[in-house]
C-alpha atoms as a PDB file:
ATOM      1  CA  UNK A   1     -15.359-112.660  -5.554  1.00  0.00           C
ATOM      2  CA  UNK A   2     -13.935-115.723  -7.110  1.00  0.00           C
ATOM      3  CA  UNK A   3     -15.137-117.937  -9.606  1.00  0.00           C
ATOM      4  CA  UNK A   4     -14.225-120.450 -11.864  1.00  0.00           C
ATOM      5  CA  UNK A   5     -15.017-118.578 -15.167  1.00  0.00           C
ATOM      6  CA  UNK A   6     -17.679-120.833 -16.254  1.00  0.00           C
ATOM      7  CA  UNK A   7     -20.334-118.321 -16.794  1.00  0.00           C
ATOM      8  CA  UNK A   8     -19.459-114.234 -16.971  1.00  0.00           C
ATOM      9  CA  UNK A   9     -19.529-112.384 -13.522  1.00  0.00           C
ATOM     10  CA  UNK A  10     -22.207-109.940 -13.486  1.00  0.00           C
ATOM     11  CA  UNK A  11     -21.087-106.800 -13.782  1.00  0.00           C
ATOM     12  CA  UNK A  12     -19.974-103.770 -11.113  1.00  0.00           C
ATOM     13  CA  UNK A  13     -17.535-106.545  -8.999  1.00  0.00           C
ATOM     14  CA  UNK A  14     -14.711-104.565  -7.624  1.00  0.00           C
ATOM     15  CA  UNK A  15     -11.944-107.505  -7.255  1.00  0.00           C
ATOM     16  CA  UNK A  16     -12.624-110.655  -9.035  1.00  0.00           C
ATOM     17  CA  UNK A  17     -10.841-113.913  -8.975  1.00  0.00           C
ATOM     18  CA  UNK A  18     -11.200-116.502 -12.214  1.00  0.00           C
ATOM     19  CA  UNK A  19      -9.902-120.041 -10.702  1.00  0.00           C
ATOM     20  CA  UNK A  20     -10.056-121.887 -13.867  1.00  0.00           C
ATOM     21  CA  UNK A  21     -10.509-125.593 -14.162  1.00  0.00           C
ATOM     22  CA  UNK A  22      -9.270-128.095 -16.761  1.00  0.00           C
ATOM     23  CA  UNK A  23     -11.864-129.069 -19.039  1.00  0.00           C
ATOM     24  CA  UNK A  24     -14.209-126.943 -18.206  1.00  0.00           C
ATOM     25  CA  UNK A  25     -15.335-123.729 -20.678  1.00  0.00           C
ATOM     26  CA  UNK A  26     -13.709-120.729 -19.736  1.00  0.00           C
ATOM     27  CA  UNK A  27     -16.448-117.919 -20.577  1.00  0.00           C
ATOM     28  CA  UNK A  28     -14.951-115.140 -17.743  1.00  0.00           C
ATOM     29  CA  UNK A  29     -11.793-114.243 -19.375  1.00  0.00           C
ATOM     30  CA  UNK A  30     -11.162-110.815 -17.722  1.00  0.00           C
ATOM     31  CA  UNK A  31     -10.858-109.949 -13.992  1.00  0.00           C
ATOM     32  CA  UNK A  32      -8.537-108.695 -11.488  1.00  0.00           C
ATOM     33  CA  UNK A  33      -6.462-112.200 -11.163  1.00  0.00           C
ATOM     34  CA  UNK A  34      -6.535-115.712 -12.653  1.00  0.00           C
ATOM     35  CA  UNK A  35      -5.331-118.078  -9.617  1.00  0.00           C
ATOM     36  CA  UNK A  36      -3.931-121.850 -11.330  1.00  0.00           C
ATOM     37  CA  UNK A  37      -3.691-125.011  -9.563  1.00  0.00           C
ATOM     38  CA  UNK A  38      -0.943-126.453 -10.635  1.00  0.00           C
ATOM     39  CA  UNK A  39       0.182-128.954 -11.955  1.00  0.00           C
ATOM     40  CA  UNK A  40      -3.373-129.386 -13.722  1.00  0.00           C
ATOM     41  CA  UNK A  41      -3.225-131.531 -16.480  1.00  0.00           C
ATOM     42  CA  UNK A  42      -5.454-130.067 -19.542  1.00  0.00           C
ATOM     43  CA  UNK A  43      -4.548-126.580 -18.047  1.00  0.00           C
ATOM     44  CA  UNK A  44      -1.699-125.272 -18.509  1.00  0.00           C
ATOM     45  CA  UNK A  45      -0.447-121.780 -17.577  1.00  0.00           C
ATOM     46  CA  UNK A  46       0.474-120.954 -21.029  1.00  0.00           C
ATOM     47  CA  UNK A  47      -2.751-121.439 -22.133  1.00  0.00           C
ATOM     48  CA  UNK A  48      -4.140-118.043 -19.756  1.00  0.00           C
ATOM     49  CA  UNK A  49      -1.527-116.119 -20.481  1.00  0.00           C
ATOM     50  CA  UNK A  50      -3.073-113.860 -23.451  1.00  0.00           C
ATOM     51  CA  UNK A  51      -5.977-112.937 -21.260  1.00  0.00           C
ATOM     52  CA  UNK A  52      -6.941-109.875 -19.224  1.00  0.00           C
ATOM     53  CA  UNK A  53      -6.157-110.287 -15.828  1.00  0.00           C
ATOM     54  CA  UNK A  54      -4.018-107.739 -13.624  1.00  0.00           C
ATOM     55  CA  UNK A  55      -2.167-110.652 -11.667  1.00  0.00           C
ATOM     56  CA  UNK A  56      -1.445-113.934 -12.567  1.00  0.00           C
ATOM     57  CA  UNK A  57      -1.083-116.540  -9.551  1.00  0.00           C
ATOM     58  CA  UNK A  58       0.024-120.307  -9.771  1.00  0.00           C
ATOM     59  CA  UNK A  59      -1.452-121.868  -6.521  1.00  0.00           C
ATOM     60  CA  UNK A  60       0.240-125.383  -5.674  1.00  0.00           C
ATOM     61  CA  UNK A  61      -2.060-128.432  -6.362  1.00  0.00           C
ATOM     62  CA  UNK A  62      -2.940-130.064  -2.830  1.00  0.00           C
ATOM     63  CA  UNK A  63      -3.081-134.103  -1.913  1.00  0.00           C
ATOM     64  CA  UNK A  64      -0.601-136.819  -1.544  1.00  0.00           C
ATOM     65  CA  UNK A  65       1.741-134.982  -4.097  1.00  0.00           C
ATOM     66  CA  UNK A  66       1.863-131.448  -2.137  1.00  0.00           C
ATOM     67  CA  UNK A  67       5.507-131.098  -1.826  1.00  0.00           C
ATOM     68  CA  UNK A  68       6.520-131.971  -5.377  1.00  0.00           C
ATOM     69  CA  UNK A  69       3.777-129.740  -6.593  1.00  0.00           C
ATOM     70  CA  UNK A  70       5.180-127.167  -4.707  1.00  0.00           C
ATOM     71  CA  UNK A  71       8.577-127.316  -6.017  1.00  0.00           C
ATOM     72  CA  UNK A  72       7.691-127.552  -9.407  1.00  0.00           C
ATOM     73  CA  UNK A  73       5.268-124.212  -8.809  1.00  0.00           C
ATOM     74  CA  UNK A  74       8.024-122.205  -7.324  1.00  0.00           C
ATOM     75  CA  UNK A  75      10.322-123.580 -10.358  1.00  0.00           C
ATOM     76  CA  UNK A  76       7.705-122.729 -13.148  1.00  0.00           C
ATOM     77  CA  UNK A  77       7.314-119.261 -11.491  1.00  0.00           C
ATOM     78  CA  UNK A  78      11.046-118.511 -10.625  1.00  0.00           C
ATOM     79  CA  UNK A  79      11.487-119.281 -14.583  1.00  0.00           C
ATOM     80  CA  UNK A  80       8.195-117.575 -15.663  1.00  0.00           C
ATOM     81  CA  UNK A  81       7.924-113.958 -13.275  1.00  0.00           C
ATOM     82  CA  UNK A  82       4.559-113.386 -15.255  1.00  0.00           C
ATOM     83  CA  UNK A  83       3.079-116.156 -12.521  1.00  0.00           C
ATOM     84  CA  UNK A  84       4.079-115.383  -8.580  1.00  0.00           C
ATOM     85  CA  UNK A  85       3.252-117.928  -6.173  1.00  0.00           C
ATOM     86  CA  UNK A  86      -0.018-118.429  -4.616  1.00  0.00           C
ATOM     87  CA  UNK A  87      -0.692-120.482  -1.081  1.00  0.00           C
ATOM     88  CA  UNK A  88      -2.888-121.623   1.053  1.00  0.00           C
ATOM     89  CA  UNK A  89      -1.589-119.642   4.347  1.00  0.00           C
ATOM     90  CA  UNK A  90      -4.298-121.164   6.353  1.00  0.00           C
ATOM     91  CA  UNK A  91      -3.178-124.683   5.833  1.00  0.00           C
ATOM     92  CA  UNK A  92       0.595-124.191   6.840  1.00  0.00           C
ATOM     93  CA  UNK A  93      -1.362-122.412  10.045  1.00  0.00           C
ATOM     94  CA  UNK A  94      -2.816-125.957  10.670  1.00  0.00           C
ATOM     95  CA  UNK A  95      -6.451-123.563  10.071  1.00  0.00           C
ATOM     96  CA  UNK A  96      -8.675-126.016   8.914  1.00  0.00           C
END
């Protein structure tokens, strides 16, 4: 399941994905992985680190700015091996 964390997951979910947004109140701060778009400004990845999650994945932000975003993703992970790189297979398939 994934969610952005707003309200807690109920309980007995066997793989659960928190997609946090910026701005918004975090309240599901446990789960199996946190997935960040980034860049996402108001959210950075340093700000998730402390919490419970088995994986941490930064996912590149899409629009206009896709390839820079990707870059500096791959960068922030390459320097940070906490975070591994997330992506969207299904849009490099041309899947809409």
């Amino acid at each position: 399941m994934e969610t952005n964390g707003t309200i807690p997951a109920p309980p007995g979910i066997d793989w659960l994905c928190v997609s946090p947004k910026a701005g918004a109140p975090l309240a599901q701060k446990t789960g199996s992985e946190l997935k960040l778009v980034y860049p996402q400004t108001g959210a950075s990845p340093e700000e998730y680190e402390h919490l419970a999650f088995d994986h941490f994945f930064l996912q590149p932000m899409d629009g206009p700015d896709l390839e820079r975003n990707t870059r500096l993703t791959v960068e922030y992970c390459l320097k940070n091996p906490r975070w591994r790189l997330s992506l969207q297979t299904h849009k490099f398939l041309g899947i809409p």
